[in-house]
C-alpha atoms as a PDB file:
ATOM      1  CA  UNK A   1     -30.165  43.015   5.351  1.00  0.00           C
ATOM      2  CA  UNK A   2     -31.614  40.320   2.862  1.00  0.00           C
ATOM      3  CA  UNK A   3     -27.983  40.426   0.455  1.00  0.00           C
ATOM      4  CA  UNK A   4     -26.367  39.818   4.330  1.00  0.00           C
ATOM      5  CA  UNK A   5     -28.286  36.955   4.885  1.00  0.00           C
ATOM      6  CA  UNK A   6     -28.131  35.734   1.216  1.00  0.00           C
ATOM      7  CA  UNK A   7     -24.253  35.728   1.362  1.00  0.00           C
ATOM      8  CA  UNK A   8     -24.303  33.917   4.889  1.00  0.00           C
ATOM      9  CA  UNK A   9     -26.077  31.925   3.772  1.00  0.00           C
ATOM     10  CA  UNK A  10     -23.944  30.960   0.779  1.00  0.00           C
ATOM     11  CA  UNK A  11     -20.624  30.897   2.846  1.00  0.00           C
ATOM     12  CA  UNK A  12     -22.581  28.328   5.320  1.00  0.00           C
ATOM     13  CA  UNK A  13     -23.723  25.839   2.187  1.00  0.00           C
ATOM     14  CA  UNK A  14     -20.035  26.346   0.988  1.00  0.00           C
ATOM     15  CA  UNK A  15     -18.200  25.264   3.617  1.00  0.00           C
ATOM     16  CA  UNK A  16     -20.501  22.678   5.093  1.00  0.00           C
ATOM     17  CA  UNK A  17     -20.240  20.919   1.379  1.00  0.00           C
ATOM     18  CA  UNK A  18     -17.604  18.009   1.057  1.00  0.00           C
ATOM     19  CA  UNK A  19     -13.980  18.909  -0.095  1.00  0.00           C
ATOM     20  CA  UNK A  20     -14.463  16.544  -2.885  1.00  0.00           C
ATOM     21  CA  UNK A  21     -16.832  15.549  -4.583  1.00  0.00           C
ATOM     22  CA  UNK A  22     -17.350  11.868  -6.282  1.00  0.00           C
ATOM     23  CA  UNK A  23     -20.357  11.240  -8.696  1.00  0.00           C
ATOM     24  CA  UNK A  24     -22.407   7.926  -8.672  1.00  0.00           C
ATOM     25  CA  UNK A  25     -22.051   6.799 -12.058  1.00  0.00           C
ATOM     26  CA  UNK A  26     -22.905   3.230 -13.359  1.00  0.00           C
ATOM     27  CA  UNK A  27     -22.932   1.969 -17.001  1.00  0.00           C
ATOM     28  CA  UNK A  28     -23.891  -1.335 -18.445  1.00  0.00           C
ATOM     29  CA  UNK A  29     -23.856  -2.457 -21.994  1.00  0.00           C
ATOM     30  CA  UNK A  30     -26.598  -5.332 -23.381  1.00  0.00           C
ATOM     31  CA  UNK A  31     -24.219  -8.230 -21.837  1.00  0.00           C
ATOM     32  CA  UNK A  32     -24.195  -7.002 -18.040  1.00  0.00           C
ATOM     33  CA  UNK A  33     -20.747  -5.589 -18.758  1.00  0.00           C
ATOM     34  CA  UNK A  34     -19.374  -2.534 -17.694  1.00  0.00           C
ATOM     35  CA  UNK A  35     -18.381  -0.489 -14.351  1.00  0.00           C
ATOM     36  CA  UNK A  36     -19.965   1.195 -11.593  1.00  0.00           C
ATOM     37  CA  UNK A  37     -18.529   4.420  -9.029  1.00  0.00           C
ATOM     38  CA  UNK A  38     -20.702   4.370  -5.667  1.00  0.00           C
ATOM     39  CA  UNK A  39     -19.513   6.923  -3.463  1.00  0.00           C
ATOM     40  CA  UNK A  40     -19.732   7.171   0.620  1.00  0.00           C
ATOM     41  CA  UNK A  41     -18.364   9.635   3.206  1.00  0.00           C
ATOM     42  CA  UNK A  42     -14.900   8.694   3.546  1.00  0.00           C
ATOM     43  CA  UNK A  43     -14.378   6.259   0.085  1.00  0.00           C
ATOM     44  CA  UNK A  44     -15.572   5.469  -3.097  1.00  0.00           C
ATOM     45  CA  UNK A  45     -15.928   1.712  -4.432  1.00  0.00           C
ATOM     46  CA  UNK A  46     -15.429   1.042  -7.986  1.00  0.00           C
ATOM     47  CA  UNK A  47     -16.717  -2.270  -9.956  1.00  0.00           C
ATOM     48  CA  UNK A  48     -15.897  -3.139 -12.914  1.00  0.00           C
ATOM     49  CA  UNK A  49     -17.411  -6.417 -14.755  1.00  0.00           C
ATOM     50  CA  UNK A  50     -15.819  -7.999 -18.121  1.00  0.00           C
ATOM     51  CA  UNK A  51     -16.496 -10.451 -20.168  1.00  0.00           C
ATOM     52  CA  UNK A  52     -14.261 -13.076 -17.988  1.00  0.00           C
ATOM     53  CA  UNK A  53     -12.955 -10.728 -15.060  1.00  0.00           C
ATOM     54  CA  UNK A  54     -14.497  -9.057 -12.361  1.00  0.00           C
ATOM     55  CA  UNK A  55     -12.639  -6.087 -10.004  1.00  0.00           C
ATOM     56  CA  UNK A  56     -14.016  -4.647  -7.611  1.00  0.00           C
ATOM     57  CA  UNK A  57     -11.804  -1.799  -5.732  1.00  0.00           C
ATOM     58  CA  UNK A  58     -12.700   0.371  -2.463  1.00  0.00           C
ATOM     59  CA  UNK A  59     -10.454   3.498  -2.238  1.00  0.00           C
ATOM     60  CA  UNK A  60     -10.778   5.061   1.759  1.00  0.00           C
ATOM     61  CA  UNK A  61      -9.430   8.404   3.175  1.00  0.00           C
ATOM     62  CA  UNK A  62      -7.648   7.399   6.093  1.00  0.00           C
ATOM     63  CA  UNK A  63      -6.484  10.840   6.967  1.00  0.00           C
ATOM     64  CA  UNK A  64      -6.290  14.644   5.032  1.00  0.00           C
ATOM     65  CA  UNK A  65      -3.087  13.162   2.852  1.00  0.00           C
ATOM     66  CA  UNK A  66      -3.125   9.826   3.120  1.00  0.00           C
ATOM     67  CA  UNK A  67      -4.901   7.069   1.189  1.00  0.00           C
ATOM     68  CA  UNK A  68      -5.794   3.380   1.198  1.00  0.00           C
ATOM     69  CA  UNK A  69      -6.951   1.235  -2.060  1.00  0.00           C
ATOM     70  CA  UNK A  70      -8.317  -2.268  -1.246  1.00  0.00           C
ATOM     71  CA  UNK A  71      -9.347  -4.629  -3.922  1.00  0.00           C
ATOM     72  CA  UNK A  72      -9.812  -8.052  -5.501  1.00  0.00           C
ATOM     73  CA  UNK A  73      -9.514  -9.000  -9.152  1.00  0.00           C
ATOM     74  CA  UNK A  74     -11.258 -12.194 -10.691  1.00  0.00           C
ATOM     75  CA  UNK A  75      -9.568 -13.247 -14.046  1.00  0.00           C
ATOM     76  CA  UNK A  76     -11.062 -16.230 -15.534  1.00  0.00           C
ATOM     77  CA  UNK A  77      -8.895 -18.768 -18.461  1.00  0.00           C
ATOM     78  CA  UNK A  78     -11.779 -20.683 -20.293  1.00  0.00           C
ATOM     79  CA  UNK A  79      -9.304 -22.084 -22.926  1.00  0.00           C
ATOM     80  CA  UNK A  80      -7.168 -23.956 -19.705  1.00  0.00           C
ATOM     81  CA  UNK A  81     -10.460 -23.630 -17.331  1.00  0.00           C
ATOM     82  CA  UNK A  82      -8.218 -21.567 -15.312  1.00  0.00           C
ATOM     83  CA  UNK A  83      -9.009 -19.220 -12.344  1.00  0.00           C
ATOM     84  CA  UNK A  84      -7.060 -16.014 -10.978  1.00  0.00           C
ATOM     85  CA  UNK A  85      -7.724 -14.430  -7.719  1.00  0.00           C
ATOM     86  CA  UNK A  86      -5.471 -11.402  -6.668  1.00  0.00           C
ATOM     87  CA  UNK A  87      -6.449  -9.386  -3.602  1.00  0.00           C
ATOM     88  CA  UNK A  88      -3.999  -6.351  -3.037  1.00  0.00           C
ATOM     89  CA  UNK A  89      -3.473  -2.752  -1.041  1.00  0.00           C
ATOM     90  CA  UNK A  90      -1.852  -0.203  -1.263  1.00  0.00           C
ATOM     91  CA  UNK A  91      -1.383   2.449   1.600  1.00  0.00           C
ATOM     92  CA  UNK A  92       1.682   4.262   2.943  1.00  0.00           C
ATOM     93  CA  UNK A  93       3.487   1.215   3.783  1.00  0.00           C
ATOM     94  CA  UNK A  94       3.245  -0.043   0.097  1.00  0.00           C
ATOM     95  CA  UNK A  95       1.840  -2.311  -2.156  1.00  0.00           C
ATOM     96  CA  UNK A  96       0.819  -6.239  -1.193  1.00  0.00           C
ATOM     97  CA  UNK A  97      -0.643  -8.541  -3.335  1.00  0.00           C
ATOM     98  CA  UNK A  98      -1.921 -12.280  -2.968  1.00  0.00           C
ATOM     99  CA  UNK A  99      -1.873 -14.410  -6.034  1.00  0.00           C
ATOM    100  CA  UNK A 100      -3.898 -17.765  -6.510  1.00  0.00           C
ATOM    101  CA  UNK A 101      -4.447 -19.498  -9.169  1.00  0.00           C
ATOM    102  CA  UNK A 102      -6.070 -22.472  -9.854  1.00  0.00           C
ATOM    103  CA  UNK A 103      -8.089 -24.962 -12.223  1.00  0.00           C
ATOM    104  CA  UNK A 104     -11.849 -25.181 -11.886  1.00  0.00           C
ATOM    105  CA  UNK A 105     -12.601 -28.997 -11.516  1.00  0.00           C
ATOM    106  CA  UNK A 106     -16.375 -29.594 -11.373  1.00  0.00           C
ATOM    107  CA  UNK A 107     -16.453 -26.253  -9.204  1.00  0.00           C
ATOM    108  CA  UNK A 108     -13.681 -26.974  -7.070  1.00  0.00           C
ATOM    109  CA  UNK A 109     -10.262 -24.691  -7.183  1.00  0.00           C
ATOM    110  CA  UNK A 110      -7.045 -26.786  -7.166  1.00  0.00           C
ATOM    111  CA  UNK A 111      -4.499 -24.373  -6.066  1.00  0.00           C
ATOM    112  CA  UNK A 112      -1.238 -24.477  -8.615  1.00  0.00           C
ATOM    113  CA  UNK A 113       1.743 -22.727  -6.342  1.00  0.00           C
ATOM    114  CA  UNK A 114       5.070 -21.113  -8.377  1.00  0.00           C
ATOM    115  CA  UNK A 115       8.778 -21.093  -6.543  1.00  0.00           C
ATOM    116  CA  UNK A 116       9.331 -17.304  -5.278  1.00  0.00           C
ATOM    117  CA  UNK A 117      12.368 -17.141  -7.853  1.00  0.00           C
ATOM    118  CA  UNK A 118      10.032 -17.361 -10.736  1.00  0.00           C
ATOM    119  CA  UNK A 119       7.960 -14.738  -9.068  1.00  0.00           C
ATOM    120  CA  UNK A 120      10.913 -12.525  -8.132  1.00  0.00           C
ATOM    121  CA  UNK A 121      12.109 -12.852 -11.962  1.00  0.00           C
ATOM    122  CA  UNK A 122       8.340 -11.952 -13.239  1.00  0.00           C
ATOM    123  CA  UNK A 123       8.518  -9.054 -11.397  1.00  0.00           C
ATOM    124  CA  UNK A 124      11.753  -7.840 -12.745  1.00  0.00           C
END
């Protein structure tokens, strides 16, 4: 009776656990740098910090086989006090990204724009 009940009792904390399973992990070095994995029910954000860029990412579950990435990536230029923002996703549909970049004058962004044939050549 007790090894019955011991083995239910297995099966039921088996299947009532998640299908996968993401740690919580976060690591720093002396200079705030470094990356951090925070899990939740259906996603899992991911930070990481550098010495001038910042990207911070939220992967969701939208359904059993199908996934969604959201993010934003902050590249800063010191040597041309330059500033790139890129927010992109990626789902089924494929992948879009938004490019700005821009000069940092006394905390202001001046938006710099490129034709789309220069962009269409950059991306081969």
């Amino acid at each position: 009776m007790f090894k019955a009940l011991l083995v239910l009792l297995f099966v039921n904390l088996a299947l009532a656990a998640p299908a996968i399973f993401v740690p919580r992990i976060s690591v720093e070095d002396e200079n705030q740098f470094g990356w951090k994995l925070e899990p939740h029910d259906d996603r899992y954000e991911l930070d990481v910090l550098l010495n001038e860029a910042t990207r911070v990412e939220t992967v969701q579950e939208i359904s059993l086989d199908e996934l969604q990435v959201n993010g934003r990536l902050y590249q800063f230029y010191p040597d041309n006090n330059g500033k790139l923002h890129v927010t992109y996703k990626a789902d089924r549909n494929g992948y879009v990204a938004k490019y700005q970049y821009g000069t940092l004058d006394s905390g202001s962004i001046t938006p710099q724009s490129l034709p789309a044939s220069i962009l269409k050549a950059a991306a081969g």
